[in-house]
Protein backbone atom coordinates (compact mmCIF):
# COMPACT_ATOMS: atom_id res chain seq x y z
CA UNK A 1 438.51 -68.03 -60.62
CA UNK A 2 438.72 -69.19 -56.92
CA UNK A 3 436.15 -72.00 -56.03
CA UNK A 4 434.28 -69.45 -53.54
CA UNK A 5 434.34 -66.40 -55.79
CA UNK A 6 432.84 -68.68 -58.16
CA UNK A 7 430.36 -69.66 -55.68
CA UNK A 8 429.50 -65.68 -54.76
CA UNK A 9 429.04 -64.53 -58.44
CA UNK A 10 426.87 -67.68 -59.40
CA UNK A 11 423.81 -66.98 -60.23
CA UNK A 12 422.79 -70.74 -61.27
CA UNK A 13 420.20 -71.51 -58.75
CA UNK A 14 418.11 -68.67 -59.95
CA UNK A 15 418.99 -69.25 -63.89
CA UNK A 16 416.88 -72.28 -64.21
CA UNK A 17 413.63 -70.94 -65.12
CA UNK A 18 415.75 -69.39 -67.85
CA UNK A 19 417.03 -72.70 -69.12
CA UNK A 20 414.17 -72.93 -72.12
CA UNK A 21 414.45 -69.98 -72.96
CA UNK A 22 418.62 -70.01 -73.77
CA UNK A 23 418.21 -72.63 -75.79
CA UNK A 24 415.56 -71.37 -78.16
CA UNK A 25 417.80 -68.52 -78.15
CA UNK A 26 420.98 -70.26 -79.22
CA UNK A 27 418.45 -72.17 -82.00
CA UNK A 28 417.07 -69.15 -83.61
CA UNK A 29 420.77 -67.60 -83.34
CA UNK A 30 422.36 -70.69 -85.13
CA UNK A 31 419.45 -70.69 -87.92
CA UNK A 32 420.26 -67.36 -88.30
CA UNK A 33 424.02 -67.62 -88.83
CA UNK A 34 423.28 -70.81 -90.78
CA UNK A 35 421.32 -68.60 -93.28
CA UNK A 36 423.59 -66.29 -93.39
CA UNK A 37 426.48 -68.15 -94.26
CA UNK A 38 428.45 -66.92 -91.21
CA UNK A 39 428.95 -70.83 -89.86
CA UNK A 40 429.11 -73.94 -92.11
CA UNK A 41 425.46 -75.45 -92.87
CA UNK A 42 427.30 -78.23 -91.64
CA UNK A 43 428.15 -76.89 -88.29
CA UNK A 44 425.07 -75.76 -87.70
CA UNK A 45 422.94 -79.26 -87.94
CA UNK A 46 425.24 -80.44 -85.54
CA UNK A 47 424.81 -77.08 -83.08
CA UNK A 48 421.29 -77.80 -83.95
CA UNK A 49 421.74 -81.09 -82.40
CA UNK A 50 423.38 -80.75 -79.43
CA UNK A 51 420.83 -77.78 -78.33
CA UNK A 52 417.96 -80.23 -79.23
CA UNK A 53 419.41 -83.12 -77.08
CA UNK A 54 419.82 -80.30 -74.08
CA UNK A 55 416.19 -79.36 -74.11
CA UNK A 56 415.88 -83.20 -72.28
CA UNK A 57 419.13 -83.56 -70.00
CA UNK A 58 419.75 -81.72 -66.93
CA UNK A 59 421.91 -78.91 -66.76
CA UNK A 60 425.19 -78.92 -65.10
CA UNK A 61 424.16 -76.80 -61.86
CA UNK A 62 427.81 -75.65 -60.76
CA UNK A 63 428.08 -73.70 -63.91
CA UNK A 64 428.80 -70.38 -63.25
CA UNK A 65 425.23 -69.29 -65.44
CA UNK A 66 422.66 -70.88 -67.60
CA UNK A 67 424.21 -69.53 -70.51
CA UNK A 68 427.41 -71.03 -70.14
CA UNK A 69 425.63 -74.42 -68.52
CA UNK A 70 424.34 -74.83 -72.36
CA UNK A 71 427.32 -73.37 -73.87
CA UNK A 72 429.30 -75.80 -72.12
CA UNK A 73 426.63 -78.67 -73.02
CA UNK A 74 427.11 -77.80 -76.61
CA UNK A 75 430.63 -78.09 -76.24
CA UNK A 76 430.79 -81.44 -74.91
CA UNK A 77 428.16 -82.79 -77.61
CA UNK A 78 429.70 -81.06 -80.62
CA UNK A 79 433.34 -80.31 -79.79
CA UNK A 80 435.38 -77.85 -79.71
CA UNK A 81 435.74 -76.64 -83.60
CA UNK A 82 431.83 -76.78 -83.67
CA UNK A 83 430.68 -76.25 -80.82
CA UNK A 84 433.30 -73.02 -79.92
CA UNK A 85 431.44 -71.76 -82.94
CA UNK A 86 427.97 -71.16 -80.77
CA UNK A 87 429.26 -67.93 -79.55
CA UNK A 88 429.80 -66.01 -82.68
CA UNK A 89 428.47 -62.63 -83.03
CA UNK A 90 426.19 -62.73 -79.57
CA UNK A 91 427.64 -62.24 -75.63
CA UNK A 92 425.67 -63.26 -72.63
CA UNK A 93 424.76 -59.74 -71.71
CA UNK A 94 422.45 -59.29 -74.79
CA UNK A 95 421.77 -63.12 -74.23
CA UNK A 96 420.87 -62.48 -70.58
CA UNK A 97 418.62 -60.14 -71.12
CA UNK A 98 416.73 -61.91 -74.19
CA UNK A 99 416.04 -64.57 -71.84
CA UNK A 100 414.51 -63.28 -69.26
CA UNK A 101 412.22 -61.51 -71.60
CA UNK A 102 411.20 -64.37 -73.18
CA UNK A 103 410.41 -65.72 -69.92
CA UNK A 104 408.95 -62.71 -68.28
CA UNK A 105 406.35 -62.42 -71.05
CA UNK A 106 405.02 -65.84 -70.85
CA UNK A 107 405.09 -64.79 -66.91
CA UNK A 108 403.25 -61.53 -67.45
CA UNK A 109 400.29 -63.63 -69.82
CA UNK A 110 399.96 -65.80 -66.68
CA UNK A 111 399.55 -63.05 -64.06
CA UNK A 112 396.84 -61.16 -66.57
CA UNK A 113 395.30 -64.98 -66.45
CA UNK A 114 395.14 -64.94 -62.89
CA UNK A 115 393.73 -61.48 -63.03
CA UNK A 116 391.09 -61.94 -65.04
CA UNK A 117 390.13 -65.23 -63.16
CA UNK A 118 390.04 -62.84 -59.92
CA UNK A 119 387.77 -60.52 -61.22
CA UNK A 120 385.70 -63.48 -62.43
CA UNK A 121 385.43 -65.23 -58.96
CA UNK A 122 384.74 -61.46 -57.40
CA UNK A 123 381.82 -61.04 -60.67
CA UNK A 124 380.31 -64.51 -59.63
CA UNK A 125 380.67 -63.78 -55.82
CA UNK A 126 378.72 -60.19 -56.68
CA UNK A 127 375.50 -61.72 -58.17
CA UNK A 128 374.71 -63.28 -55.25
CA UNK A 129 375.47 -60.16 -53.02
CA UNK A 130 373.55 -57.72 -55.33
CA UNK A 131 370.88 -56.91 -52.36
CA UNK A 132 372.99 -57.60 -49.34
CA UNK A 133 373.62 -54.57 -47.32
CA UNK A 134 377.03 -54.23 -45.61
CA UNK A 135 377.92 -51.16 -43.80
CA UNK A 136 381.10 -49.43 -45.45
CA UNK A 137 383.21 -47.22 -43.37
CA UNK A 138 385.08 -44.15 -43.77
CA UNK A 139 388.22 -43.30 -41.16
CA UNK A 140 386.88 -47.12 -39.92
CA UNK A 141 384.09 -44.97 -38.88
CA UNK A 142 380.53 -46.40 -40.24
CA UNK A 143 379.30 -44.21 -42.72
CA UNK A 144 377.13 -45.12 -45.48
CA UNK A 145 374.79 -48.66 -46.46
CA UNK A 146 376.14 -50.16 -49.98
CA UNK A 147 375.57 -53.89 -50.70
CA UNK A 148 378.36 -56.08 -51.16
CA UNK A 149 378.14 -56.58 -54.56
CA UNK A 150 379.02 -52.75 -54.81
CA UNK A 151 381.94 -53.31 -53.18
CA UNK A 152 383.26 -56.20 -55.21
CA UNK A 153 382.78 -54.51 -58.00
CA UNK A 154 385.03 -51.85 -56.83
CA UNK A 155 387.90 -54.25 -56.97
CA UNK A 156 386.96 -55.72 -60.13
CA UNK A 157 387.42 -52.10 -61.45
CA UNK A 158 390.79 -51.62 -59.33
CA UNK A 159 392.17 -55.33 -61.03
CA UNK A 160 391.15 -53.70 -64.86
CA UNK A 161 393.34 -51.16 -64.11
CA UNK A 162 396.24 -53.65 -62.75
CA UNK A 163 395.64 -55.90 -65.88
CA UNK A 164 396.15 -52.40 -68.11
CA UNK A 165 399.54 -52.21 -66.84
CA UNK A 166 400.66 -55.30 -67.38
CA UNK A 167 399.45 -55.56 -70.67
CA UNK A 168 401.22 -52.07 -71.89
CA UNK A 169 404.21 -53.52 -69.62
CA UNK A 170 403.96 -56.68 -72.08
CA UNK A 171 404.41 -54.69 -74.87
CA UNK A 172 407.77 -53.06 -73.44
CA UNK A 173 408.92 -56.56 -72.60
CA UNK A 174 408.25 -58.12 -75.64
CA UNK A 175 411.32 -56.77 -77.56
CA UNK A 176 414.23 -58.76 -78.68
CA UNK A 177 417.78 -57.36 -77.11
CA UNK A 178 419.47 -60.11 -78.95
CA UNK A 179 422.56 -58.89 -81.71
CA UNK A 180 423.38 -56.03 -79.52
CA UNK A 181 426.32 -58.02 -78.45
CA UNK A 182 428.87 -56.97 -75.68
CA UNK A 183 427.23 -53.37 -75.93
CA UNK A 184 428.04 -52.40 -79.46
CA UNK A 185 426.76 -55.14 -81.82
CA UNK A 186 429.20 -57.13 -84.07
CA UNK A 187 431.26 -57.19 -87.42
CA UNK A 188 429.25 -60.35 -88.71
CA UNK A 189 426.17 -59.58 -90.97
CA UNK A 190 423.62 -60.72 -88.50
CA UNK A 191 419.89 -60.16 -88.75
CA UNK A 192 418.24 -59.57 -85.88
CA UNK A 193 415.00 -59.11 -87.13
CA UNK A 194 415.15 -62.97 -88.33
CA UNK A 195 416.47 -63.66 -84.48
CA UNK A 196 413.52 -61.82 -83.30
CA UNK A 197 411.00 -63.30 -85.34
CA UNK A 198 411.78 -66.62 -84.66
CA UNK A 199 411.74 -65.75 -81.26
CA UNK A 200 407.83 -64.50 -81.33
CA UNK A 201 409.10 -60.95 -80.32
CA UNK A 202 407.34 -57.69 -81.54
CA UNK A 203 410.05 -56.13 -82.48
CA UNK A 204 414.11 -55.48 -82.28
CA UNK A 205 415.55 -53.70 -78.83
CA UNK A 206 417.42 -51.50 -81.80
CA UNK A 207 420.33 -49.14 -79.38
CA UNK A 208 422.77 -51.73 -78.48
CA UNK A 209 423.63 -50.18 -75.66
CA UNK A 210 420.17 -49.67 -75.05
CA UNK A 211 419.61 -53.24 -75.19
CA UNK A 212 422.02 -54.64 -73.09
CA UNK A 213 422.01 -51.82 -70.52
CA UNK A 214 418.58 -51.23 -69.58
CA UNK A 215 416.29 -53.45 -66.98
CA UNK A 216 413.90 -50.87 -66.68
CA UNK A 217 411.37 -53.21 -67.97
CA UNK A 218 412.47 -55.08 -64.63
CA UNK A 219 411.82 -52.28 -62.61
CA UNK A 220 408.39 -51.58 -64.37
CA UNK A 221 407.31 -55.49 -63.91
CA UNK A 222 408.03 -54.70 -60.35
CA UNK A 223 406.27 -51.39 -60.39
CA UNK A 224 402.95 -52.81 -61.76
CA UNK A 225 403.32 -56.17 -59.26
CA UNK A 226 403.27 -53.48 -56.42
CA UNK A 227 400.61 -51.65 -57.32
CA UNK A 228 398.69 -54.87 -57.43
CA UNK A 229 400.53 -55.77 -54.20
CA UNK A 230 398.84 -53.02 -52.35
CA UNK A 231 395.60 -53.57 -53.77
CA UNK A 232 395.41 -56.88 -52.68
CA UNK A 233 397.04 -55.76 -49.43
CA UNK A 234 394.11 -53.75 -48.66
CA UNK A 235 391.04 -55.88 -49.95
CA UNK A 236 393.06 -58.36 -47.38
CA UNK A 237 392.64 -56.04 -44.54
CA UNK A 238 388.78 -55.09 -45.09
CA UNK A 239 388.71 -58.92 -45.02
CA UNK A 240 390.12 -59.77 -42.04
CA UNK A 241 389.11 -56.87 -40.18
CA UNK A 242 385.24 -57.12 -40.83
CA UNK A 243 385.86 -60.83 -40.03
CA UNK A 244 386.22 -60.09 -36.43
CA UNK A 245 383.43 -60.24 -34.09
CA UNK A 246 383.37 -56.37 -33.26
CA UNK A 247 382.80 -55.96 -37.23
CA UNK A 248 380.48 -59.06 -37.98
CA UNK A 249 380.43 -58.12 -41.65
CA UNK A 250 381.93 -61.22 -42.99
CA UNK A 251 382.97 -65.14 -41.69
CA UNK A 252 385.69 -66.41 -43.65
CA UNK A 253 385.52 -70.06 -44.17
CA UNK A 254 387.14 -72.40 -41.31
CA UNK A 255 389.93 -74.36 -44.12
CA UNK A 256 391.34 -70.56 -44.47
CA UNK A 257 391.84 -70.05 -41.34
CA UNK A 258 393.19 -71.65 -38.07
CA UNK A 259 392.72 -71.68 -34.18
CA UNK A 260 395.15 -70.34 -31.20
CA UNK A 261 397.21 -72.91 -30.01
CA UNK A 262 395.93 -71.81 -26.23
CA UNK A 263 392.45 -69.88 -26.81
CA UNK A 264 389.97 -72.29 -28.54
CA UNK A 265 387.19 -69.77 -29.10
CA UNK A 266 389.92 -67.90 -31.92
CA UNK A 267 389.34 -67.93 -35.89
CA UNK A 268 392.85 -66.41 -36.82
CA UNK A 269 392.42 -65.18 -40.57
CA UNK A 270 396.10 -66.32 -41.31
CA UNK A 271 395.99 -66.61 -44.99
CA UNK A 272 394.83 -62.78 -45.51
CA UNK A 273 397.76 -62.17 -43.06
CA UNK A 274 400.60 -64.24 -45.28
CA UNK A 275 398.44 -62.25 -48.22
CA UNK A 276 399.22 -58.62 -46.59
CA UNK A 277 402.91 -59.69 -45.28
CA UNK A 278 403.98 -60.73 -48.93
CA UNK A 279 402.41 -57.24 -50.26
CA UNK A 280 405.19 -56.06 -48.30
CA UNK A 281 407.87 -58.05 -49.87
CA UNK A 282 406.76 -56.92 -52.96
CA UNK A 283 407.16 -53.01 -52.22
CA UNK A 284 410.84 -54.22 -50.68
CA UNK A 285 411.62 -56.16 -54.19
CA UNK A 286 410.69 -52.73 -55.71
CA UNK A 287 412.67 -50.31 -53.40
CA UNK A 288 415.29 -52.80 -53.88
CA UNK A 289 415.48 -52.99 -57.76
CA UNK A 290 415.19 -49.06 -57.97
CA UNK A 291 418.05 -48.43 -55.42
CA UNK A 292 420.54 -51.20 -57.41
CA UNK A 293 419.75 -49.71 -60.85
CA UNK A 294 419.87 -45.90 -59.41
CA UNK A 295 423.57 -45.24 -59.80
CA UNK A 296 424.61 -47.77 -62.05
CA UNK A 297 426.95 -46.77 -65.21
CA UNK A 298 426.05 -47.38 -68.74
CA UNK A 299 426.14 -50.94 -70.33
CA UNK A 300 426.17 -53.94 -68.40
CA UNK A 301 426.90 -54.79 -64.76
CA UNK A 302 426.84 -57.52 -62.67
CA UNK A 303 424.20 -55.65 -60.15
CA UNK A 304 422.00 -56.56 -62.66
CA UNK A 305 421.80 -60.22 -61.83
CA UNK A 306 420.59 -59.30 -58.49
CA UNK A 307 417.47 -57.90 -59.33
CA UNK A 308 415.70 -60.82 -61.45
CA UNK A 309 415.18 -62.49 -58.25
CA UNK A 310 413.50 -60.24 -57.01
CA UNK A 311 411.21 -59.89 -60.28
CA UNK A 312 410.62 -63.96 -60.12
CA UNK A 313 410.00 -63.64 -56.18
CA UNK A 314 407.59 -60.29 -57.07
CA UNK A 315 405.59 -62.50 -59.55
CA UNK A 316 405.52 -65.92 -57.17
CA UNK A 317 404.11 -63.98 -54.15
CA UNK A 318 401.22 -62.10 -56.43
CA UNK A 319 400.51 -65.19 -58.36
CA UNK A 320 399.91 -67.11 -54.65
CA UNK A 321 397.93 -64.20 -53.64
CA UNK A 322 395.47 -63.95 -56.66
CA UNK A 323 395.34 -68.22 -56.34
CA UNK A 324 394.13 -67.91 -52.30
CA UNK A 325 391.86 -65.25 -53.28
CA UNK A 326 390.25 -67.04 -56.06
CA UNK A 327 389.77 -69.98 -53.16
CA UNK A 328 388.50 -68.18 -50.42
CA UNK A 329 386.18 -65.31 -51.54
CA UNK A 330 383.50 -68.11 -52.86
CA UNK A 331 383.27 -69.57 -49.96
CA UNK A 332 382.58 -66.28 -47.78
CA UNK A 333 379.07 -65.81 -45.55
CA UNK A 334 377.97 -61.91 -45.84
CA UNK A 335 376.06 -60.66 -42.93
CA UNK A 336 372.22 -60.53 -43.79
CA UNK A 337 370.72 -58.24 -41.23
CA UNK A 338 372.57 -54.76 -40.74
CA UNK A 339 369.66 -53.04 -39.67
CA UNK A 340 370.71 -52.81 -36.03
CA UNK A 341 373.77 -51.59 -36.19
CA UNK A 342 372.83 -49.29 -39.06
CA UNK A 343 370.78 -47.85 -36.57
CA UNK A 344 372.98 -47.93 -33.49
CA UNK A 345 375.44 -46.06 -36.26
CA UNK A 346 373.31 -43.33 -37.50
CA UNK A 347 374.15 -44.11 -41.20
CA UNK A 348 371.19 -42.68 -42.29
CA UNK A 349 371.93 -39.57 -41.38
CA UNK A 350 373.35 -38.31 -44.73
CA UNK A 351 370.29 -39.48 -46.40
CA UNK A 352 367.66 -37.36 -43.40
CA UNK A 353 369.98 -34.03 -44.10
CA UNK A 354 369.04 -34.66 -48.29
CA UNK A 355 365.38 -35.37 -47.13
CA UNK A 356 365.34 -31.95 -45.81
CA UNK A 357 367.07 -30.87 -48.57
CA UNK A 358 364.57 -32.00 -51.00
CA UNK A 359 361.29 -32.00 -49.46
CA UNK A 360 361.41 -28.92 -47.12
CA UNK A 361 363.59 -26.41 -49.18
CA UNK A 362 366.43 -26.41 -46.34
CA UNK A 363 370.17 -25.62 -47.74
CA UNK A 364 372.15 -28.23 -47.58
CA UNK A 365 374.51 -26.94 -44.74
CA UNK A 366 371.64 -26.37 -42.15
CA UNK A 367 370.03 -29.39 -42.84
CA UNK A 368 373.88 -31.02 -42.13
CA UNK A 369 373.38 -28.99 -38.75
CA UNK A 370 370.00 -30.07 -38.14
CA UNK A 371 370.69 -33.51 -38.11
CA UNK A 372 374.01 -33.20 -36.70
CA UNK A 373 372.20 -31.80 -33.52
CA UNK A 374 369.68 -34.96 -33.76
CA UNK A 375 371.95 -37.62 -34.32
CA UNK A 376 374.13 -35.73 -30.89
CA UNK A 377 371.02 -35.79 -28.68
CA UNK A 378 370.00 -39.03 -29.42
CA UNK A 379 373.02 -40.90 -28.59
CA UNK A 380 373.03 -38.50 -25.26
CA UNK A 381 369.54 -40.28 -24.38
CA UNK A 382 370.52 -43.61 -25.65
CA UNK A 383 368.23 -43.61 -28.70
CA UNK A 384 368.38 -43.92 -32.27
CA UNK A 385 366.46 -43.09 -35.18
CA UNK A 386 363.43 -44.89 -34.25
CA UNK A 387 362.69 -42.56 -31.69
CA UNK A 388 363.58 -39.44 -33.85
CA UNK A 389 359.83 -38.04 -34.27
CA UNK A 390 358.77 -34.82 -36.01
CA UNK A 391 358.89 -32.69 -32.26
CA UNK A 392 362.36 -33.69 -31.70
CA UNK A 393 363.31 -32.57 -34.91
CA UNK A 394 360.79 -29.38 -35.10
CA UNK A 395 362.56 -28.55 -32.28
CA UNK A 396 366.32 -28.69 -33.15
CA UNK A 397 365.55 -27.16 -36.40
CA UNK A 398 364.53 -24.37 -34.16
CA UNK A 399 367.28 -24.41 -31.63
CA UNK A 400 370.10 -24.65 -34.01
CA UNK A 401 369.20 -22.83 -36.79
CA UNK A 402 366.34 -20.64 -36.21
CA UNK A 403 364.28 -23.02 -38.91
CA UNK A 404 360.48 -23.96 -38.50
CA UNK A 405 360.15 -27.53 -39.75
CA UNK A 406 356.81 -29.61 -39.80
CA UNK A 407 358.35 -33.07 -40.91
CA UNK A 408 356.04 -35.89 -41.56
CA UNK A 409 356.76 -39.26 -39.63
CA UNK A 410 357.06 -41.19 -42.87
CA UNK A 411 359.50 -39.46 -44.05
CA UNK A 412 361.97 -40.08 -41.34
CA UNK A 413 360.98 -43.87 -41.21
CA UNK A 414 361.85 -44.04 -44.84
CA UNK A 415 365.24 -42.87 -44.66
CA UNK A 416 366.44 -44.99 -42.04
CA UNK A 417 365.55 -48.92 -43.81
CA UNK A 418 369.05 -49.60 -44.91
CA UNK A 419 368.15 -51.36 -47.70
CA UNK A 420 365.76 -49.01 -49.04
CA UNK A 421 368.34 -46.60 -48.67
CA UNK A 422 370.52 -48.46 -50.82
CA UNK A 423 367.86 -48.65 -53.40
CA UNK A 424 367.78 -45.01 -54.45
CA UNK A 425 371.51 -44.79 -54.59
CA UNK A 426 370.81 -45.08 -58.61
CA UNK A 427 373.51 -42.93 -59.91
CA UNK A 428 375.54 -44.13 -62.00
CA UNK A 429 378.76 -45.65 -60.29
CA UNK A 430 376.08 -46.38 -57.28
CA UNK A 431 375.38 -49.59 -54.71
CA UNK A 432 371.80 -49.39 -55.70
CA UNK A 433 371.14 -53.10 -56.89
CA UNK A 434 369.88 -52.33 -60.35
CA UNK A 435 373.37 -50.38 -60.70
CA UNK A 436 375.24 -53.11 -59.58
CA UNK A 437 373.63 -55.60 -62.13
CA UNK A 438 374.09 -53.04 -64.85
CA UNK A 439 377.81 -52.58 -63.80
CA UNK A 440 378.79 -56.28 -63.56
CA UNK A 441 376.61 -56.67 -67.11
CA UNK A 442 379.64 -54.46 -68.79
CA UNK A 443 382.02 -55.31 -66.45
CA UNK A 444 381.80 -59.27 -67.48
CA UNK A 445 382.30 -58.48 -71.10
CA UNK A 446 385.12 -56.65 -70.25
CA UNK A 447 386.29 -59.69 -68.50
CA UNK A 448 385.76 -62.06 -71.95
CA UNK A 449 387.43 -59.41 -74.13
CA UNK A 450 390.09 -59.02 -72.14
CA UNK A 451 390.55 -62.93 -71.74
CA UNK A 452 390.19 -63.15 -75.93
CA UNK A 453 393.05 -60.86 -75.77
CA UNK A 454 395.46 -62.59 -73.87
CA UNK A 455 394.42 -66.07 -75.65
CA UNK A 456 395.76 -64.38 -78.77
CA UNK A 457 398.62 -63.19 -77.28
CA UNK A 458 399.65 -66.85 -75.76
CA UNK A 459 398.75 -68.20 -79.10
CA UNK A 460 401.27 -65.89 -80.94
CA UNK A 461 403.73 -67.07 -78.69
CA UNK A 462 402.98 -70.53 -79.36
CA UNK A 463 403.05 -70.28 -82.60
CA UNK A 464 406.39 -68.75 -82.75
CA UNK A 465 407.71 -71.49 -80.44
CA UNK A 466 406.55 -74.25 -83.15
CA UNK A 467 407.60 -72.24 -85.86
CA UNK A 468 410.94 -72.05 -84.33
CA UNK A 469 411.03 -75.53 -83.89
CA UNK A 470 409.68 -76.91 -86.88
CA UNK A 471 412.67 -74.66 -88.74
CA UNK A 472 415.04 -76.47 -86.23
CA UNK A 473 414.15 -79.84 -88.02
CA UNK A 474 413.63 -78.72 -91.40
CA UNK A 475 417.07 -77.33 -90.98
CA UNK A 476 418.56 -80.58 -89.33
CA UNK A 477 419.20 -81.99 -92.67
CA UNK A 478 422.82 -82.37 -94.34
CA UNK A 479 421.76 -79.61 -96.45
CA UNK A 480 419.91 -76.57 -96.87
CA UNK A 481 415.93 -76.89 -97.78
CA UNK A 482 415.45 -76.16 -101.73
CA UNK A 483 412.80 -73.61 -100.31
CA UNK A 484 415.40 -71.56 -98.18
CA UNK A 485 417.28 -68.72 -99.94
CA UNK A 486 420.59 -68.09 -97.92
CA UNK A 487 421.80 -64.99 -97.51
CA UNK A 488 425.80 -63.12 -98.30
CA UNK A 489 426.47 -65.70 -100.62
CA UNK A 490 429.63 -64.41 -101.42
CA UNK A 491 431.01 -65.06 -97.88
């Protein structure tokens, strides 16, 4: 092949973070054909050997792949009649695939680490918020009191959801392509159920074309990393727009952000911006992978080798994000006084029409009227609800809907303390602060059992990885264990 085609096609640069994982694979596929008589016990110490010494040398980077970097490594450290032997009965597209599986799923426990760790920082963050009142908006219109807690907890709830995916994407993952071959397995009596054991998969990839032709777990990595892309998208955009001075919800802390280079007086919120930029990148990776796998035939192709970049880039840029966030949202100051711009924003409003509603027998729609009328007037005279007395209102009742109202003064005044307001939100799902405590109660031993969960999962792993390589030196001995019962003993 010509230096510069060579060069093209490579995909080196982005097969490193694969390089572990080939060589476990090439281990657990030489202990395999070892027990299975298909190589020489011999032959496979010394295969055994040379993959051992790779796991501490460098890789040769101008190799065309990973896979062939070690094949090649092999090659030089066992020679050619042994080491040529490395290759029976597997090809690199089932190989390439195995890998990045392997490494995927130790990616995907990571990410649901980083999740959880997120919706502990936003659970600790939330206690001390349960009685501070923000203003939340609708159509960035202000529109109803909740505390901040309340909305924290909201993307606690949103991140449960994003760790659900990728664990039932981990499950998908964690299946072992490996003995599917070229496309159509092989002649030798493999077992790939041994290969995917000692590889700490779930279970065999069993179609072989299937297995070698499929990176829709790929796509749904992707999939799931978006979803959380555009969560985290928008919590950055509440963020930085209630930072500004027109919003005054929130002051994000000064190491976060950064001045203008010409106006002094400026708090730029660039890290939420880099945050909400990346989401983007994320979506492209998707669009990207789903338009490259769209029209491709059956089997294996080359296209496929430009997607996993995109996966690894997906995963960087959401990993980054949840790290930032973990950082920054301790370490916000909450606005403690919303009163006067709940006022100036007639956010009480809702809660005067369901006064009506339940101490003066008005339906619900005239008592919307009623106070649609007040809340107009008002802000034509440049008042707010302070000044809304029983007249005014005995009056507009009148005017707009032919109602006679005697409202008591004490029942406006208490529907217009924000706080208070907030208080008998007490449904269940509400802001009201004993709510809140009772939602992050259940939502922090969700939290635990979910981090339990992936524990065991990384511990499976683990233990597959020692198993794998305590095998590797058990069978690193001029001849087979007494304990080990080979297999097609009449090959």
């Amino acid at each position: 092949m010509r230096e510069d085609v060579a060069k093209f096609t490579s995909s080196m640069k982005d097969d490193v973070r694969l390089s572990k994982a080939v060589i476990d694979i090439n281990k657990a596929h030489v202990i395999m054909l070892m027990e299975q008589k298909i190589i020489k016990w011999s032959d496979g110490v010394k295969l055994l050997e040379a993959l051992t010494a790779q796991s501490n040398m460098q890789l040769d980077l101008s190799a065309e792949d990973v896979h062939m970097a070690v094949e090649e490594a092999v090659l030089k450290e066992a020679g050619e009649e042994i080491g040529g032997n490395l290759h029976i009965a597997k090809s690199r597209n089932d190989q390439v695939t195995t890998a990045i599986r392997m490494e995927l799923r130790k990616n995907l426990l990571d990410m649901m680490l980083c999740v959880i760790q997120m919706q502990q920082t936003l659970a600790e963050t939330a206690e001390k918020h349960v009685t501070t009142v923000i203003l939340e908006y609708t159509h960035l219109q202000p529109a109803q009191p909740v505390t901040f807690a309340h909305y924290l907890v909201s993307h606690i709830d949103g991140l449960e959801r994003d760790l659900q995916r990728l664990q039932e994407t981990y499950e998908r993952v964690n299946l072992c392509p490996l003995g599917a071959g070229a496309l159509a397995t092989t002649s030798f009596p493999i077992d790939r159920d041994r290969v995917a054991e000692l590889l700490g998969f779930n279970d065999v990839l069993e179609n072989s074309i299937d297995a070698v032709g499929s990176r829709d777990f790929i796509l749904e990595t992707v999939a799931v990393l978006t979803f959380m892309a555009v969560n985290l998208s928008r919590l950055a955009e509440d963020l930085i727009i209630w930072s500004s001075p027109d919003f005054g919800i929130i002051e994000l802390p000064d190491n976060f952000t950064s001045t203008s280079s010409i106006m002094p007086q400026k708090k730029n919120p660039e890290v939420l911006e880099v945050i909400r930029a990346r989401a983007s990148r994320v979506l492209g990776d998707f669009v990207a992978s789903a338009a490259t796998l769209k029209s491709l035939p059956s089997t294996y192709n080359l296209d496929f080798q430009e997607i996993t970049p995109k996966l690894w880039e997906s995963i960087d840029n959401i990993g980054n994000a949840l790290d930032m966030f973990v950082k920054l949202i301790p370490n916000l100051k909450v606005s403690a006084d919303v009163s006067g711009k709940a006022l100036r924003s007639f956010v009480a409003a809702t809660e005067l029409a369901n006064m009506l509603v339940r101490k003066y027998n008005v339906s619900f729609r005239s008592a919307h009227k009623i106070v649609g009328a007040l809340v107009k007037s008002l802000i034509e005279s440049k008042l707010t609800f302070l000044d809304a007395t029983p007249e005014l209102l005995q009056k507009i009742a009148q005017d707009v809907s032919g109602i006679e109202l005697a409202v008591k003064a004490e029942h406006i005044t208490e529907c217009i303390n924000p706080l208070k307001l907030v208080e008998t939100y007490k449904v269940k799902g509400g802001p009201a602060p004993t709510e809140v405590e009772r939602a992050l109660s259940v939502r922090k031993k969700r939290i635990d059992h979910a981090k339990s969960d992936v524990s065991k999962l990384k511990q499976k792993l683990a233990s597959a990885e020692s198993k794998l390589e305590s095998t590797v030196n058990s069978y690193s001995l001029s001849s087979p264990p007494a304990n080990i019962k080979l297999k097609n003993s009449n090959l």
